[in-house]
Protein backbone atom coordinates (compact mmCIF):
# COMPACT_ATOMS: atom_id res chain seq x y z
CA UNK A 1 -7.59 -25.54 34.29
CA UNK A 2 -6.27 -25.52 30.64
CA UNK A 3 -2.68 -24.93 29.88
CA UNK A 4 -2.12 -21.17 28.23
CA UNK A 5 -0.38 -21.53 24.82
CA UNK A 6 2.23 -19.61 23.87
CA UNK A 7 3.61 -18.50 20.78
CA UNK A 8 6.60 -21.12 19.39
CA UNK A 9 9.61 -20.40 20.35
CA UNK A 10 11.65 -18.09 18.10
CA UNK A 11 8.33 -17.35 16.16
CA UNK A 12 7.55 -13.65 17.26
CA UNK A 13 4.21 -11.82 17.90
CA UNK A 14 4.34 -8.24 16.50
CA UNK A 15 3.04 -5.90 18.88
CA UNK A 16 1.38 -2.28 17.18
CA UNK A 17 4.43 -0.28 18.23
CA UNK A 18 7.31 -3.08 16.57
CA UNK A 19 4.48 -3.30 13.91
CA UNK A 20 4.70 0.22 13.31
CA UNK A 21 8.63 0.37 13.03
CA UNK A 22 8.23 -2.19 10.34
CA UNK A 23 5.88 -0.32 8.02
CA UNK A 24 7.93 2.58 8.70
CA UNK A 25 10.76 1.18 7.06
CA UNK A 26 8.54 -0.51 4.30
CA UNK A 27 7.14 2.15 3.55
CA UNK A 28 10.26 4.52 3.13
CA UNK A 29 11.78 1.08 1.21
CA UNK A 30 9.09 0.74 -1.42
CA UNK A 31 9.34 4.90 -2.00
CA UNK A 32 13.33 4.32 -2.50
CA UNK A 33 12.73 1.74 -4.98
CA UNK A 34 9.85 3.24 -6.81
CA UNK A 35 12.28 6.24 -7.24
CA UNK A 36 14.59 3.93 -8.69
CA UNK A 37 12.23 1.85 -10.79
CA UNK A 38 12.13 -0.91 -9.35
CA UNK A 39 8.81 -3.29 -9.37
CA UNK A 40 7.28 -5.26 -6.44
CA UNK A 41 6.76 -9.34 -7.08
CA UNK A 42 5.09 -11.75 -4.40
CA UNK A 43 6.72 -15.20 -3.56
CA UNK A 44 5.56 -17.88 -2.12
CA UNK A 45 6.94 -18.61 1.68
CA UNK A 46 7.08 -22.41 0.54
CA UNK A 47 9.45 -24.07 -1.97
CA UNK A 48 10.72 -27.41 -3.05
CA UNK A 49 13.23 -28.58 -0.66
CA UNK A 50 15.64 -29.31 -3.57
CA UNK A 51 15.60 -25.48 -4.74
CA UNK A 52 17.72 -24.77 -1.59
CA UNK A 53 19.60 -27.93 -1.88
CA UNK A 54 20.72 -27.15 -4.78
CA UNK A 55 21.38 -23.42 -4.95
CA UNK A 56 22.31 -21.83 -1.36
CA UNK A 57 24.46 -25.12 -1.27
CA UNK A 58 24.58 -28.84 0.75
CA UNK A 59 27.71 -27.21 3.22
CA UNK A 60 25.96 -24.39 4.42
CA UNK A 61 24.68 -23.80 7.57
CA UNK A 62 21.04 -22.62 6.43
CA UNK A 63 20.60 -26.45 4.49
CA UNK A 64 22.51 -28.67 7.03
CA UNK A 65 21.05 -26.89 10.24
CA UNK A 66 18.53 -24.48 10.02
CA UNK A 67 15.96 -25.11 7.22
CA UNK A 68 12.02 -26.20 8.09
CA UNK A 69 11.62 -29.06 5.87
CA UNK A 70 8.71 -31.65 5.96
CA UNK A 71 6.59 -33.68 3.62
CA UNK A 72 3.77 -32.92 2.05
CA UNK A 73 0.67 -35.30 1.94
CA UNK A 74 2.14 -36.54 -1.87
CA UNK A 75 5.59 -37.00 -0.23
CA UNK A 76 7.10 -34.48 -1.53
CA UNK A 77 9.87 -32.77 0.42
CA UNK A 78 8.85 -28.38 1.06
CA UNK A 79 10.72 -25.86 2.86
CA UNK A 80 9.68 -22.90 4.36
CA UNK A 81 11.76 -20.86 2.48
CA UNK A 82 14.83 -19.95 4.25
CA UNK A 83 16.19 -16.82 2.53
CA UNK A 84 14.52 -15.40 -0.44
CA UNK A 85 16.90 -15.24 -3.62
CA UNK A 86 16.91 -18.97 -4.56
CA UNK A 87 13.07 -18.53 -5.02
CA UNK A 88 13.42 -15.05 -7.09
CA UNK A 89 15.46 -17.23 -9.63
CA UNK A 90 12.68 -19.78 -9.53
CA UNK A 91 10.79 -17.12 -10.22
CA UNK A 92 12.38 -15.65 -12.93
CA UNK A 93 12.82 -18.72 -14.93
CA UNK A 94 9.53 -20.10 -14.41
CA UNK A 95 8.10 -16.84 -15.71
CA UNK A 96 10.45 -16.28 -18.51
CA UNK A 97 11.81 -13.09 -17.29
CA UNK A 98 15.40 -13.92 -17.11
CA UNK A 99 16.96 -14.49 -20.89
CA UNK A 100 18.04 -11.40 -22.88
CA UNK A 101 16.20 -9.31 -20.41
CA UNK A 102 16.82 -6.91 -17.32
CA UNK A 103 15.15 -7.05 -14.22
CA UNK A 104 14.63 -4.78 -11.37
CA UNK A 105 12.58 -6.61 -8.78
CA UNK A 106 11.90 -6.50 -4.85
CA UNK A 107 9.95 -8.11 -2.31
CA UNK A 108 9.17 -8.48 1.59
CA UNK A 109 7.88 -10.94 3.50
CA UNK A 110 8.81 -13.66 6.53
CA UNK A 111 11.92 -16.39 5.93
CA UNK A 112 12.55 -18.97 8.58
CA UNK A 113 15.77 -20.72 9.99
CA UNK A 114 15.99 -22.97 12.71
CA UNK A 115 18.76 -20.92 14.60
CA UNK A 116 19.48 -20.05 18.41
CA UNK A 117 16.66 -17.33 19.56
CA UNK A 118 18.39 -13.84 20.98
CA UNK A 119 17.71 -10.65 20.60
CA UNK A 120 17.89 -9.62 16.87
CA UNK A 121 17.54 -13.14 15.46
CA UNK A 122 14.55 -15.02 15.37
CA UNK A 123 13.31 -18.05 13.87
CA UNK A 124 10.79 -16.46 11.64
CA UNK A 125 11.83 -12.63 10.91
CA UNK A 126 11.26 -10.54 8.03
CA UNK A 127 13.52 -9.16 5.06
CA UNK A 128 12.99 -6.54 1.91
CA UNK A 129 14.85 -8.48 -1.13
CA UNK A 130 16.40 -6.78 -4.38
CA UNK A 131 17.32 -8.63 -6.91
CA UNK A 132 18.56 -7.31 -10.45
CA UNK A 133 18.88 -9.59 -12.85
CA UNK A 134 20.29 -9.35 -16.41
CA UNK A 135 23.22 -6.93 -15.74
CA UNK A 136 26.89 -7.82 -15.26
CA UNK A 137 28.58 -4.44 -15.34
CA UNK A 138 29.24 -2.51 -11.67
CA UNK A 139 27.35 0.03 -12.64
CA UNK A 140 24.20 -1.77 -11.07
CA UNK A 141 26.61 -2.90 -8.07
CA UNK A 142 26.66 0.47 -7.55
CA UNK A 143 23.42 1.30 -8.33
CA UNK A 144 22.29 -1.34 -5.16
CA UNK A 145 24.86 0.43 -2.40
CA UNK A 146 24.04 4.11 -3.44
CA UNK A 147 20.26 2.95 -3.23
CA UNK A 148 20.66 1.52 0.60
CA UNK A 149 22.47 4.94 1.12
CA UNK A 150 19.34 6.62 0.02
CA UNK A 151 17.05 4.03 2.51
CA UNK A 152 19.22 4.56 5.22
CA UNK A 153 19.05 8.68 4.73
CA UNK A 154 15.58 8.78 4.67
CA UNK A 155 15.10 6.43 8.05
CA UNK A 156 18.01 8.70 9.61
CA UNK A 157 19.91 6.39 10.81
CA UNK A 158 22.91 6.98 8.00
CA UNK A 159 25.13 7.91 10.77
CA UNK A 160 25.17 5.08 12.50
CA UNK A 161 25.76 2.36 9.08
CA UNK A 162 29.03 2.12 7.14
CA UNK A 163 29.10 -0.24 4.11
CA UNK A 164 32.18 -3.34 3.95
CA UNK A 165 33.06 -4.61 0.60
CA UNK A 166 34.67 -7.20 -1.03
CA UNK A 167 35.05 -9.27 -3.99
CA UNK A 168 35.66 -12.98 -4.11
CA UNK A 169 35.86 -13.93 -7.49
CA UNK A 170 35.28 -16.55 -10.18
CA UNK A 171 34.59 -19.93 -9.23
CA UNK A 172 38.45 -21.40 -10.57
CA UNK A 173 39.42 -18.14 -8.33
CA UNK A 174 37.78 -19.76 -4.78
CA UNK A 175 38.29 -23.51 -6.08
CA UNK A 176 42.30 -22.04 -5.73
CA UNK A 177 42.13 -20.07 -2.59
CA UNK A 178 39.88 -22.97 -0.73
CA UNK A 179 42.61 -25.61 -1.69
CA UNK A 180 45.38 -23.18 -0.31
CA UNK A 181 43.25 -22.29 2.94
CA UNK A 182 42.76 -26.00 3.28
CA UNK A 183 46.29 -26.93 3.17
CA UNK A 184 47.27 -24.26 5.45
CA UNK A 185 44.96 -25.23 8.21
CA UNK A 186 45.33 -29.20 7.51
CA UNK A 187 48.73 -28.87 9.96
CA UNK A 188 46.48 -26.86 12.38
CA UNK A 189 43.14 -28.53 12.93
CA UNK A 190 43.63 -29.18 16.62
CA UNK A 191 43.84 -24.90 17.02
CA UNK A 192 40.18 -24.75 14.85
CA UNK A 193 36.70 -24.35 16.91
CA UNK A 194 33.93 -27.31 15.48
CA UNK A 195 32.66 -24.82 13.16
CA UNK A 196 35.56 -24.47 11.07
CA UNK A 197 36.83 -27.59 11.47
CA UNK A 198 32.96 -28.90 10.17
CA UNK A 199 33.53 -26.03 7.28
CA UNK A 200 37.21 -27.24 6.82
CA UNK A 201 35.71 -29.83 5.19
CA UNK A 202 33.15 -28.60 2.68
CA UNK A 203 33.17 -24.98 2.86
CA UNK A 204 36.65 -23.92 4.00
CA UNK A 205 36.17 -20.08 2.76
CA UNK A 206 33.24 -19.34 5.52
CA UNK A 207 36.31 -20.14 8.05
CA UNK A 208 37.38 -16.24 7.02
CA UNK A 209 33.61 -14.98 8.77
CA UNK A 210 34.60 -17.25 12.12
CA UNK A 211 33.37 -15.14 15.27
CA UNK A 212 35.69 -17.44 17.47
CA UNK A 213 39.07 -14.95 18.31
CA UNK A 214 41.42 -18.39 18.43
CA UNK A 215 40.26 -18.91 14.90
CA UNK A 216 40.78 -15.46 13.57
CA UNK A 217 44.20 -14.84 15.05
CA UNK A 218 45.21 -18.42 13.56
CA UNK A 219 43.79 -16.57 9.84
CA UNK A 220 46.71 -14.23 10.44
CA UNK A 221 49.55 -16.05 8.43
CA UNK A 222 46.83 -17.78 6.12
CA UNK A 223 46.51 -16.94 2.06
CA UNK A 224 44.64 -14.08 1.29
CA UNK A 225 41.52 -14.20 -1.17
CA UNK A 226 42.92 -11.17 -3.07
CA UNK A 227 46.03 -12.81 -4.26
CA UNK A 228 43.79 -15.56 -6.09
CA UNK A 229 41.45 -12.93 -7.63
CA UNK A 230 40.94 -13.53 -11.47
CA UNK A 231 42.28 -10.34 -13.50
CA UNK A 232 38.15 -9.86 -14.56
CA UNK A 233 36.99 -9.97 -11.06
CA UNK A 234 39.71 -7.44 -9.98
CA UNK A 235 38.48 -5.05 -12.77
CA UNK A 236 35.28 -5.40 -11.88
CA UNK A 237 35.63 -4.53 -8.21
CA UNK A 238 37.97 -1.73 -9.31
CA UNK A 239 35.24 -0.24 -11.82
CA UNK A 240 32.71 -0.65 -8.85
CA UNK A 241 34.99 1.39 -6.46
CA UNK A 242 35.86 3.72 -9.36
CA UNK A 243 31.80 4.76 -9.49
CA UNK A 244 31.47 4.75 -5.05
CA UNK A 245 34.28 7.41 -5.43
CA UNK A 246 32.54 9.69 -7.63
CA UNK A 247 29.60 9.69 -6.05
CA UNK A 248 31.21 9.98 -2.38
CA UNK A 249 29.85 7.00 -0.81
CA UNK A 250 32.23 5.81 1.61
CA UNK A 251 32.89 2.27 2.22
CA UNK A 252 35.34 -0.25 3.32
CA UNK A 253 37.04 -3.33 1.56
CA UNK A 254 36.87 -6.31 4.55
CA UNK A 255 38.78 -8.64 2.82
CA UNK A 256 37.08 -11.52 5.45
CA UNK A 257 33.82 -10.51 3.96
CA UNK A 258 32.64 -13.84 2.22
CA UNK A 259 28.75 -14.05 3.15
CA UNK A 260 27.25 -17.36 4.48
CA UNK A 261 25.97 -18.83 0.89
CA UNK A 262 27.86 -20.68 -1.74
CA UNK A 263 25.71 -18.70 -4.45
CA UNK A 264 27.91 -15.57 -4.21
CA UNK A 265 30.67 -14.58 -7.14
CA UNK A 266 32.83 -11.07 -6.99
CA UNK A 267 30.99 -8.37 -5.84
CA UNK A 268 29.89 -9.49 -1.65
CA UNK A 269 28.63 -6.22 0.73
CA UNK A 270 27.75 -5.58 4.36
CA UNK A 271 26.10 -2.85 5.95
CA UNK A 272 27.03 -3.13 9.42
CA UNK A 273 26.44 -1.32 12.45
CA UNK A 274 28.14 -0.82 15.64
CA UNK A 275 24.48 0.01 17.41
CA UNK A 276 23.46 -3.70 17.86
CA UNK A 277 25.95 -5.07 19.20
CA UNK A 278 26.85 -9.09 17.82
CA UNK A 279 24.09 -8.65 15.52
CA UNK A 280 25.98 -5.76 13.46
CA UNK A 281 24.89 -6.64 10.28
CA UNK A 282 21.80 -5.02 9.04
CA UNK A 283 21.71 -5.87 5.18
CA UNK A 284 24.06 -7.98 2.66
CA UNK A 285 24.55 -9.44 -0.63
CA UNK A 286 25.92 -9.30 -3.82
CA UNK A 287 26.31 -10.70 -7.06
CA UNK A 288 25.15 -14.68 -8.39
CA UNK A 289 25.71 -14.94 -11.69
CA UNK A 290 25.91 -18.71 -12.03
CA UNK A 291 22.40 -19.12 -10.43
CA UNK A 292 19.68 -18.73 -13.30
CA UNK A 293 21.67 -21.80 -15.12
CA UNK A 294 22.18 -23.96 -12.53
CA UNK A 295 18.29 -24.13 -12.67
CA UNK A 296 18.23 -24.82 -16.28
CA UNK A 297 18.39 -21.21 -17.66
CA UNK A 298 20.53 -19.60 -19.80
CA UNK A 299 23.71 -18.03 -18.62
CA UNK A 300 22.26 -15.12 -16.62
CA UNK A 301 24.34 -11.73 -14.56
CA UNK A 302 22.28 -10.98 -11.44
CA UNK A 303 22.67 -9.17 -7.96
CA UNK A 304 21.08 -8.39 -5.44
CA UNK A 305 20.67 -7.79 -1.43
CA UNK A 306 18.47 -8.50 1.73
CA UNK A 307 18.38 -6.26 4.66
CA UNK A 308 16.36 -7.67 8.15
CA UNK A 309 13.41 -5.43 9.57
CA UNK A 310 14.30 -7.09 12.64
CA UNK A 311 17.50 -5.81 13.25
CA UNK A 312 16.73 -2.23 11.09
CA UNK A 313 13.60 -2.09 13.52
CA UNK A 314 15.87 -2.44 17.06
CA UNK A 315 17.53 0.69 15.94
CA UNK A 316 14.32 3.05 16.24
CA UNK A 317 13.90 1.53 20.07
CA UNK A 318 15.80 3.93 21.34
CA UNK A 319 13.79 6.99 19.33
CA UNK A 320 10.27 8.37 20.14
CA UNK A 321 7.52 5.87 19.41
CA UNK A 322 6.89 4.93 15.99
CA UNK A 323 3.13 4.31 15.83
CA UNK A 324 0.05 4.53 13.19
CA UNK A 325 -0.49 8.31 13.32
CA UNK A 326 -3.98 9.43 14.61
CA UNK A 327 -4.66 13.21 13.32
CA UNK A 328 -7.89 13.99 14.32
CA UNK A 329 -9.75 12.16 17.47
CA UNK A 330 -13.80 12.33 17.31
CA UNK A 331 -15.54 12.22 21.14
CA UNK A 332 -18.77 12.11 21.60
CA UNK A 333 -21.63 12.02 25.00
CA UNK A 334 -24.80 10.42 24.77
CA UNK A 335 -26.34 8.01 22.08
CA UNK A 336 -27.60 10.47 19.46
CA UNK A 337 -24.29 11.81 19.54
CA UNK A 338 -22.20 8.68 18.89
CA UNK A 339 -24.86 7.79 16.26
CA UNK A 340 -24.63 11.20 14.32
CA UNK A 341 -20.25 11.52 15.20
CA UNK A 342 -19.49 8.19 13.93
CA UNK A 343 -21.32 9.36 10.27
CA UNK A 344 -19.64 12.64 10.31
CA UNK A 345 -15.99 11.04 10.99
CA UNK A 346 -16.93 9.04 7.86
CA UNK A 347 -17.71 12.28 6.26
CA UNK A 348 -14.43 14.00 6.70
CA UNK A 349 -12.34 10.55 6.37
CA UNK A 350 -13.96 10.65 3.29
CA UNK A 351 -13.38 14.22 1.83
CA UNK A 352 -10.08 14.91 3.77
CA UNK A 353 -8.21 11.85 4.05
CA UNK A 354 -6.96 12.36 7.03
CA UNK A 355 -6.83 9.72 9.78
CA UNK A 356 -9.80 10.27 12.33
CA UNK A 357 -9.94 7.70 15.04
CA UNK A 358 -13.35 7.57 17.13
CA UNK A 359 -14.06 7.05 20.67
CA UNK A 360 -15.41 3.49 21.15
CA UNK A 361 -18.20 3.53 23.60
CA UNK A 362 -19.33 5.47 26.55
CA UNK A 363 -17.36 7.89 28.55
CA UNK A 364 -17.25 10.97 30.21
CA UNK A 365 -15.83 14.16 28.22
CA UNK A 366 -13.03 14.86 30.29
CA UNK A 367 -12.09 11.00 30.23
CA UNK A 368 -12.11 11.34 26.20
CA UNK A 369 -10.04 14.04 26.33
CA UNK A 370 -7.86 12.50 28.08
CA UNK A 371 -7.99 10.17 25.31
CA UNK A 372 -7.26 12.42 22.23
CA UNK A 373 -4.49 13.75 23.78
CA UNK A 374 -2.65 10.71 24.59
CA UNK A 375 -3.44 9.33 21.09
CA UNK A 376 -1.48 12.51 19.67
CA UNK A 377 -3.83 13.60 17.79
CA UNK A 378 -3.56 17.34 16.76
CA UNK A 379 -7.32 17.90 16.45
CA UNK A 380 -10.73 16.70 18.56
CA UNK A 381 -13.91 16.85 17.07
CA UNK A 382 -16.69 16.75 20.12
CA UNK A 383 -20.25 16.48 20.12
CA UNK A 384 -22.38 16.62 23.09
CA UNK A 385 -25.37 18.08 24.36
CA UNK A 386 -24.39 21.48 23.66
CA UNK A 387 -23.57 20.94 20.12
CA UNK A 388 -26.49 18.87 19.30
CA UNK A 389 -28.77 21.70 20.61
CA UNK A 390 -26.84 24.37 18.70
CA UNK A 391 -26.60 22.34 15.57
CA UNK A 392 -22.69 22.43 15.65
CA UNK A 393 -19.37 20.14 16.13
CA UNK A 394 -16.17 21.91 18.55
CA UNK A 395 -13.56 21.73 16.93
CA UNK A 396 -11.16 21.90 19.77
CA UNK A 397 -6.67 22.17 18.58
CA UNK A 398 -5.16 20.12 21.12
CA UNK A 399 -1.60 21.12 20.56
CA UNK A 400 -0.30 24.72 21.02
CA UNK A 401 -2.53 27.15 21.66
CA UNK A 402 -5.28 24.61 22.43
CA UNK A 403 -8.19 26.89 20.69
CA UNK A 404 -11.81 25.47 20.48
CA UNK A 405 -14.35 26.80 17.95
CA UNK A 406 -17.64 25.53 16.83
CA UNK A 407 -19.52 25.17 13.26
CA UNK A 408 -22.00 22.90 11.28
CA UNK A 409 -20.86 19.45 10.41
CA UNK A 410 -20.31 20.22 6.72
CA UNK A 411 -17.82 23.10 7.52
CA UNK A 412 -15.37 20.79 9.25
CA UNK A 413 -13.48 19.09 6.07
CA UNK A 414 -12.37 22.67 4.99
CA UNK A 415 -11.73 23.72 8.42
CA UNK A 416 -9.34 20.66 8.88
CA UNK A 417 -7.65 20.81 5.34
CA UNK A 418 -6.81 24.61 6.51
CA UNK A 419 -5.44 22.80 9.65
CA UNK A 420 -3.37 20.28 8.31
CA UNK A 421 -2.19 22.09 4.62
């Protein structure tokens, strides 16, 4: 007997109801950004190793732990790309749309990361990224937050989402605050889990996001970020929380709010949620203005954000089923009938729009009705012996008042558009 084979772990199969919470939020994503003008780019899912070497940075978790790397028959070292801005700036440059230019750009698509599988976090999941490029002023920070407001109004789950902000700086500003957090916790190591004491070494500032409560209540007497804050940065973040006011977008300032790659400058956000449990955070970012040169490019402003369908998607579990909507549900008895019902669903499909799904097969009528009506359709179309005798389809309303009438097949598109106006 052969052995069943499974899916790998942490890779997940998308069944049509998960599915369906996905395009949901896709779809209400790319109707948000249209409205803001933003335009849709494809990117490869495989890059050169040394992109992410390079830009997300050698100390941090995604490029010492978690990245898919492997050769390629020329030896050349690919990744499946981890996290998706380090290839928008590929992008960007390759394509010269970076240099004395402005950019308002998205995507979606899978990223992988070798990390513990639980419920929220997989090793392949999906993420919507927008990325602006060409614009340093917080006017397009703000811009980004108001338009994940907007998203998370039109999903309805606003409510339950509150935005954290922060802003870390120049680069002289975290050189100074790492050696001051390193010096403070030099005396201290033995109190520091093995995460921080591994990031003590290379990345000391991701000690500030440490999940471990010995580690955070050791934080208490450390230096604080703010106090090493160039006088640009601060006016920056101040503009940017000048513009959140006067629009009435509420938010936060987490001063431990650092994000996990080394890419980041001043402006960093979280949208985080207290619906998910540990895996609160449904979307981050902020700005990387240093990234567009360090591939060769010409000083370059850019920000930008990535929010997880995964995590967005557990949040509609607990809400009626989110599934492709079936409108109008054909059933037909005998083989003339199927024959002549499958041409007239293409018929109305065709002058309607509207999305007719058709009974596959044989079956008895009351067994297709029970069909329509768990498909939630609103309408049935039926065709049996009756009808094909008289010349006619039922058109039979299966929610409400449930009211069945019959006329020629070329009547129904009007008949339905009355329906459904």
């Amino acid at each position: 007997m052969s052995q069943t084979i499974k899916a790998v772990r942490g890779m997940q199969d998308l069944l049509p109801e998960k599915k369906a919470r996905f395009r949901r939020i896709e779809d209400q994503a790319r109707r948000v950004l249209d409205q803001y003008g933003y335009q849709e780019v494809g990117l490869p899912v495989i890059e050169n190793t040394h992109l992410f070497n390079r830009l997300v940075g050698s100390t941090t978790d995604i490029v010492e732990k978690e990245m898919y790397s492997f050769k390629d028959r020329n030896d050349e070292s690919l990744t499946l790309r981890p996290e998706g801005t380090a290839g928008l700036v590929r992008f960007v440059n390759e394509h010269g749309l970076a240099f004395n230019q402005t950019q308002r750009l998205w995507y979606t698509g899978p990223m992988f990361r070798y990390e513990r599988p639980q419920k929220g976090r997989y090793r392949q999941f999906d993420q919507i990224g927008v990325e602006c490029i060409g614009m340093e002023g917080p006017d397009i920070d703000a811009e980004l937050l108001l338009l994940c407001a907007r998203l998370w109004r039109s999903l309805g789950i606003d409510q339950q989402v509150r935005l954290e902000l922060n802003s870390i700086g120049d680069t002289a500003s975290r050189q100074a605050f790492s050696a001051a957090l390193v010096e403070f916790l030099q005396d201290r190591r033995e109190e520091l889990d093995e995460d921080s004491l591994r990031r003590l070494e290379g990345n000391p500032m991701r000690i500030l996001d440490s999940k471990v409560p010995t580690t955070q209540a050791l934080l208490s007497g450390a230096p604080e970020l703010k106090d090493y804050i160039d006088a640009e940065s601060q006016q920056h973040f101040k503009d940017l929380c000048a513009i959140l006011d006067a629009a009435k977008l509420e938010y936060r300032i987490n001063p431990k709010i650092v994000r996990g790659l080394d890419y980041y400058n001043r402006t960093v956000f979280e949208w985080v949620t207290d619906s998910l449990g540990a895996q609160g955070t449904i979307c981050g970012g902020g700005r990387y203005d240093g990234l567009v040169e360090q591939l060769g490019g010409k000083p370059t402003p850019c920000v930008g954000f990535a929010l997880g369908l995964d995590r967005l998607a557990l949040m509609f579990e607990a809400s009626p089923e989110v599934r492709a909507k079936v409108q109008v549900y054909a059933i037909s008895v005998g083989d003339r009938a199927r024959r002549e019902m499958m041409a007239i669903a293409e018929a109305v499909r065709e002058e309607t729009g509207l999305n007719v799904q058709v009974h596959a097969g044989t079956g008895k009528l009351k067994a297709q009705m029970k069909k329509a009506d768990t498909s939630g359709a609103e309408v049935a179309l039926i065709l049996a012996e009756d009808e094909l005798a008289a010349g006619v389809v039922a058109l039979r309303q299966l929610r409400g008042t449930a009211q069945q009438t019959t006329m020629p097949a070329g009547d129904l598109p009007e008949a339905l558009r009355n329906i459904f106006e």
